[in-house]
N, C-alpha and C. Protein backbone atom coordinates (compact mmCIF):
# COMPACT_ATOMS: atom_id res chain seq x y z
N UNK A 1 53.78 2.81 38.27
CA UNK A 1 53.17 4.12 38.09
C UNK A 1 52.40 4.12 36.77
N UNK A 2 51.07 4.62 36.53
CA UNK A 2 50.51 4.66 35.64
C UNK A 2 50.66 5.90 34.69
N UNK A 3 50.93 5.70 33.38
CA UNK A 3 50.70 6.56 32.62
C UNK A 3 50.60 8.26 32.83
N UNK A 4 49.34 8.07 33.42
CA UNK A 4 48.68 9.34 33.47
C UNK A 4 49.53 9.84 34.89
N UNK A 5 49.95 9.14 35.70
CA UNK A 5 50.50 9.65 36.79
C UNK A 5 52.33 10.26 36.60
N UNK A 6 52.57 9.15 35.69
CA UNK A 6 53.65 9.61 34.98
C UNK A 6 54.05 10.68 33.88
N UNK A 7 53.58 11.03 33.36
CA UNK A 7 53.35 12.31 32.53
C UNK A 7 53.31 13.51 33.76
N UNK A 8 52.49 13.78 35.05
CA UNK A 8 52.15 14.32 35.89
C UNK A 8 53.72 14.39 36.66
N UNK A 9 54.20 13.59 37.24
CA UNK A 9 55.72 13.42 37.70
C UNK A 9 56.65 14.09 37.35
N UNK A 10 56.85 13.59 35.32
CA UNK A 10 57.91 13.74 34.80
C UNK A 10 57.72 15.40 34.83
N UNK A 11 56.36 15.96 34.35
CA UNK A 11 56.39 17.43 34.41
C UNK A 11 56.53 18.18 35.53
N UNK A 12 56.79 17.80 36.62
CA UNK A 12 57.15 18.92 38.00
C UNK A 12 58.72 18.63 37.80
N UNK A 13 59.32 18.25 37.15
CA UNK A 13 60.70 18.01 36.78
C UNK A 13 61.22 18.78 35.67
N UNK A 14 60.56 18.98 34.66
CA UNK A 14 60.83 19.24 33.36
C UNK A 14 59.93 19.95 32.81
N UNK A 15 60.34 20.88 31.77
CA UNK A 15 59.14 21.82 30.89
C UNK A 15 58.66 21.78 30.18
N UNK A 16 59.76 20.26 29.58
CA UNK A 16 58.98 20.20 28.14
C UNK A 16 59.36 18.44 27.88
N UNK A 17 58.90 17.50 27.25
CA UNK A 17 59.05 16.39 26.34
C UNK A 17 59.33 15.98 25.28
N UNK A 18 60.03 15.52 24.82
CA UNK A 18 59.95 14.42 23.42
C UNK A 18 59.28 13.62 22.87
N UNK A 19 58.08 13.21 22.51
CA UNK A 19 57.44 12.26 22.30
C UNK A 19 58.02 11.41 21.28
N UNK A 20 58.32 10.25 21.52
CA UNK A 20 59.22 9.20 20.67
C UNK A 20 58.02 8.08 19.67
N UNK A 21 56.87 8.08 20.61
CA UNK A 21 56.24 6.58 20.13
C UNK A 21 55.66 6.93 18.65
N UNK A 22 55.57 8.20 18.57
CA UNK A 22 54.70 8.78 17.49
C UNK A 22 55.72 8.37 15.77
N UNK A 23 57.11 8.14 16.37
CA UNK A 23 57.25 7.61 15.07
C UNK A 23 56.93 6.76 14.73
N UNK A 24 56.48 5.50 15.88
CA UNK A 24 56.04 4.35 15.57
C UNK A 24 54.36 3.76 15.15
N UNK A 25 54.04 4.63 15.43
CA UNK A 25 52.59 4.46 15.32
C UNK A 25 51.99 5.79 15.34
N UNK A 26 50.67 6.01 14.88
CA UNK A 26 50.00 7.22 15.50
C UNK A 26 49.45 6.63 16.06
N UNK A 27 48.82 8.09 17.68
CA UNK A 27 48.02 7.72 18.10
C UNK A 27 46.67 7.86 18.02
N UNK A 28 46.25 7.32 19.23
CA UNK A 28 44.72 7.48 18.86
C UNK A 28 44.32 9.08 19.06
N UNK A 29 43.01 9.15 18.27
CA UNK A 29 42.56 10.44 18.28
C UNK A 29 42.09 11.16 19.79
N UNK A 30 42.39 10.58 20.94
CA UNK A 30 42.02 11.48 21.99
C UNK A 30 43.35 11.08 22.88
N UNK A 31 44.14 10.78 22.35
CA UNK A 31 45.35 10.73 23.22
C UNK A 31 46.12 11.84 23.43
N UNK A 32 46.34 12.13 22.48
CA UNK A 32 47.02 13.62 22.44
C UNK A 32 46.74 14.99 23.34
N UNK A 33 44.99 15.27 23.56
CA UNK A 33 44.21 16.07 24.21
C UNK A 33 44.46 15.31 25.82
N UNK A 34 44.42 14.66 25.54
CA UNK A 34 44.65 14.05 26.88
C UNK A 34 45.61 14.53 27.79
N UNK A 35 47.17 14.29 27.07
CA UNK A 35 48.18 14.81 27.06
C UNK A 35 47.80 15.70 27.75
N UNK A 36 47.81 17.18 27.04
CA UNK A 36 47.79 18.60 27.59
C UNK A 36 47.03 18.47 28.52
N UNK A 37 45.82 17.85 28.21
CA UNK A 37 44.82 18.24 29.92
C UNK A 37 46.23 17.89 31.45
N UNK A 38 46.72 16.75 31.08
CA UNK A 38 47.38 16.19 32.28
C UNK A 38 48.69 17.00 32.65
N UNK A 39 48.87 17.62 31.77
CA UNK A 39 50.28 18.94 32.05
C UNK A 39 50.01 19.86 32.26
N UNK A 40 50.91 20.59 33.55
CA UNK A 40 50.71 21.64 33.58
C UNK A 40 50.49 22.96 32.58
N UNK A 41 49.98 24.25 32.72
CA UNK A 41 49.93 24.97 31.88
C UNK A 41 51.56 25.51 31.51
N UNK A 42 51.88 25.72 30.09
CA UNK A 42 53.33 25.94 29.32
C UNK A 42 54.01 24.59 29.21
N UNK A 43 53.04 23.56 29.57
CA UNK A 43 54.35 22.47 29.63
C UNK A 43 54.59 21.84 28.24
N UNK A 44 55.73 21.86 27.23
CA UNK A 44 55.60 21.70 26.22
C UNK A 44 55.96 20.32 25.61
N UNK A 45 55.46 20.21 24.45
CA UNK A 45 55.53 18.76 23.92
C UNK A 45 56.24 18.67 22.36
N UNK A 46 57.30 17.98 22.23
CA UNK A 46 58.01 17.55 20.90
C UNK A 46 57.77 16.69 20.52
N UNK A 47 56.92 16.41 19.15
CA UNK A 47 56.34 15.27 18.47
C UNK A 47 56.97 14.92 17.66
N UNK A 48 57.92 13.57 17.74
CA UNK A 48 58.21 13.01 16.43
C UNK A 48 57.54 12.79 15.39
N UNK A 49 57.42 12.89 14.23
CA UNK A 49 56.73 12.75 13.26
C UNK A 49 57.09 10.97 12.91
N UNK A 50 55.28 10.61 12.47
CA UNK A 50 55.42 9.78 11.84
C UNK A 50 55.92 8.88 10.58
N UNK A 51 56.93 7.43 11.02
CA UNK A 51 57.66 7.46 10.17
C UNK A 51 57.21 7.24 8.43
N UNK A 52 56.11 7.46 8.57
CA UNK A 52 55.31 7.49 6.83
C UNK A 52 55.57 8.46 6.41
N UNK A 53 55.34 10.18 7.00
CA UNK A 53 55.38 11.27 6.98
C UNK A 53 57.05 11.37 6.57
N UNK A 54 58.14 10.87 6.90
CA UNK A 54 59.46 10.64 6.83
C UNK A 54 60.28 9.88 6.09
N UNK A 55 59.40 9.11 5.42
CA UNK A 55 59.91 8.03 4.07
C UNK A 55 60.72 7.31 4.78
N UNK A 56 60.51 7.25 5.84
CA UNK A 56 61.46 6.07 6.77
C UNK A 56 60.83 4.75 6.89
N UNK A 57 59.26 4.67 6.75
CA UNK A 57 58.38 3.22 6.82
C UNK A 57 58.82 2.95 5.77
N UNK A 58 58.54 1.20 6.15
CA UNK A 58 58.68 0.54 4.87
C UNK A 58 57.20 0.70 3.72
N UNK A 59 56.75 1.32 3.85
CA UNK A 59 55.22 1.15 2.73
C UNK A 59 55.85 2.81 1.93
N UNK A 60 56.86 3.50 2.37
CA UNK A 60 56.97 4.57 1.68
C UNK A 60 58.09 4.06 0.50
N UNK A 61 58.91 3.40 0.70
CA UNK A 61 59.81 2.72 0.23
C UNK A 61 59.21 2.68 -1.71
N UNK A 62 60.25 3.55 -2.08
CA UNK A 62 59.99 3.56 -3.71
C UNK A 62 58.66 4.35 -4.10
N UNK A 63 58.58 4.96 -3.34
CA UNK A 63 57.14 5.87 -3.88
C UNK A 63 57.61 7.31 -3.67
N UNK A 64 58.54 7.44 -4.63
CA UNK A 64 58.91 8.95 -4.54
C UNK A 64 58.12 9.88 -5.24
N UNK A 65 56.92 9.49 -6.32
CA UNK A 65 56.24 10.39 -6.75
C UNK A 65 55.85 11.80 -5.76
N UNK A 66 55.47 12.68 -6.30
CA UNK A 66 55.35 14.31 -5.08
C UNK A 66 53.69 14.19 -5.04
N UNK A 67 52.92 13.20 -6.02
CA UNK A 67 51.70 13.01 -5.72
C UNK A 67 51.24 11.85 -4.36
N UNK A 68 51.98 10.81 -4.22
CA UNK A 68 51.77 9.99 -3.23
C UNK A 68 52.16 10.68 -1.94
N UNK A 69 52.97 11.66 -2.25
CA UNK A 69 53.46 12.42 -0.49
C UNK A 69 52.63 12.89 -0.31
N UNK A 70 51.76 13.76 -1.18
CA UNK A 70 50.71 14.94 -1.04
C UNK A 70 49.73 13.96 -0.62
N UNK A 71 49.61 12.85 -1.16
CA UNK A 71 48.29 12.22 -0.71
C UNK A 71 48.38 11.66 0.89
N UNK A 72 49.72 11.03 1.07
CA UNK A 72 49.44 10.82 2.60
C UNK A 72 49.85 11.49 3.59
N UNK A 73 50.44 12.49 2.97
CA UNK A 73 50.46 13.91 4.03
C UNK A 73 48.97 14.53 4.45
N UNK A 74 48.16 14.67 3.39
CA UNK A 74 46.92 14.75 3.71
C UNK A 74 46.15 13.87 4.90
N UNK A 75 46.38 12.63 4.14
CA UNK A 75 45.70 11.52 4.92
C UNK A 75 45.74 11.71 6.43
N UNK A 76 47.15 11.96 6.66
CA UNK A 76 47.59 11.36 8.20
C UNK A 76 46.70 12.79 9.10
N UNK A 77 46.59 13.81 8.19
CA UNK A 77 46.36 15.53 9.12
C UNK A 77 45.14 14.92 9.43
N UNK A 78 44.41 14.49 8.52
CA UNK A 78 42.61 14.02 8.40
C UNK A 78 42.26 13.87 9.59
């Protein structure tokens, strides 16, 4: 089953999702829109946050300054 057919499936089942991969990566910039087009209307979506956003990556590791958060908190909204 493809992707797009799967998203379509899982939602005549369910109302809403978890999205998991997003801690691992972001995605691309038209993935997301995508998303909603392919769900029904109200069907809702839970986005893990990325693990940079979470000081859980390793590149956040020791950069507790409140200026480096601000900076790639910015970054990632961009």
């Amino acid at each position: 089953m493809k992707a797009e057919e799967r998203l379509r499936w899982y939602a005549s089942f369910f109302e809403a999702v978890k999205v998991n991969g997003t801690y691992y990566s972001l995605p691309a910039y038209d993935t997301s829109p995508a998303w909603v087009e392919r769900a029904p209307p109200g069907f809702q979506f839970t986005v893990k946050a990325y693990s940079l956003m979470t000081w859980h990556h390793p590149k956040a590791q020791g950069r507790e300054d409140v200026g480096y958060r601000k900076l790639i908190f910015w970054q990632l909204l961009a």
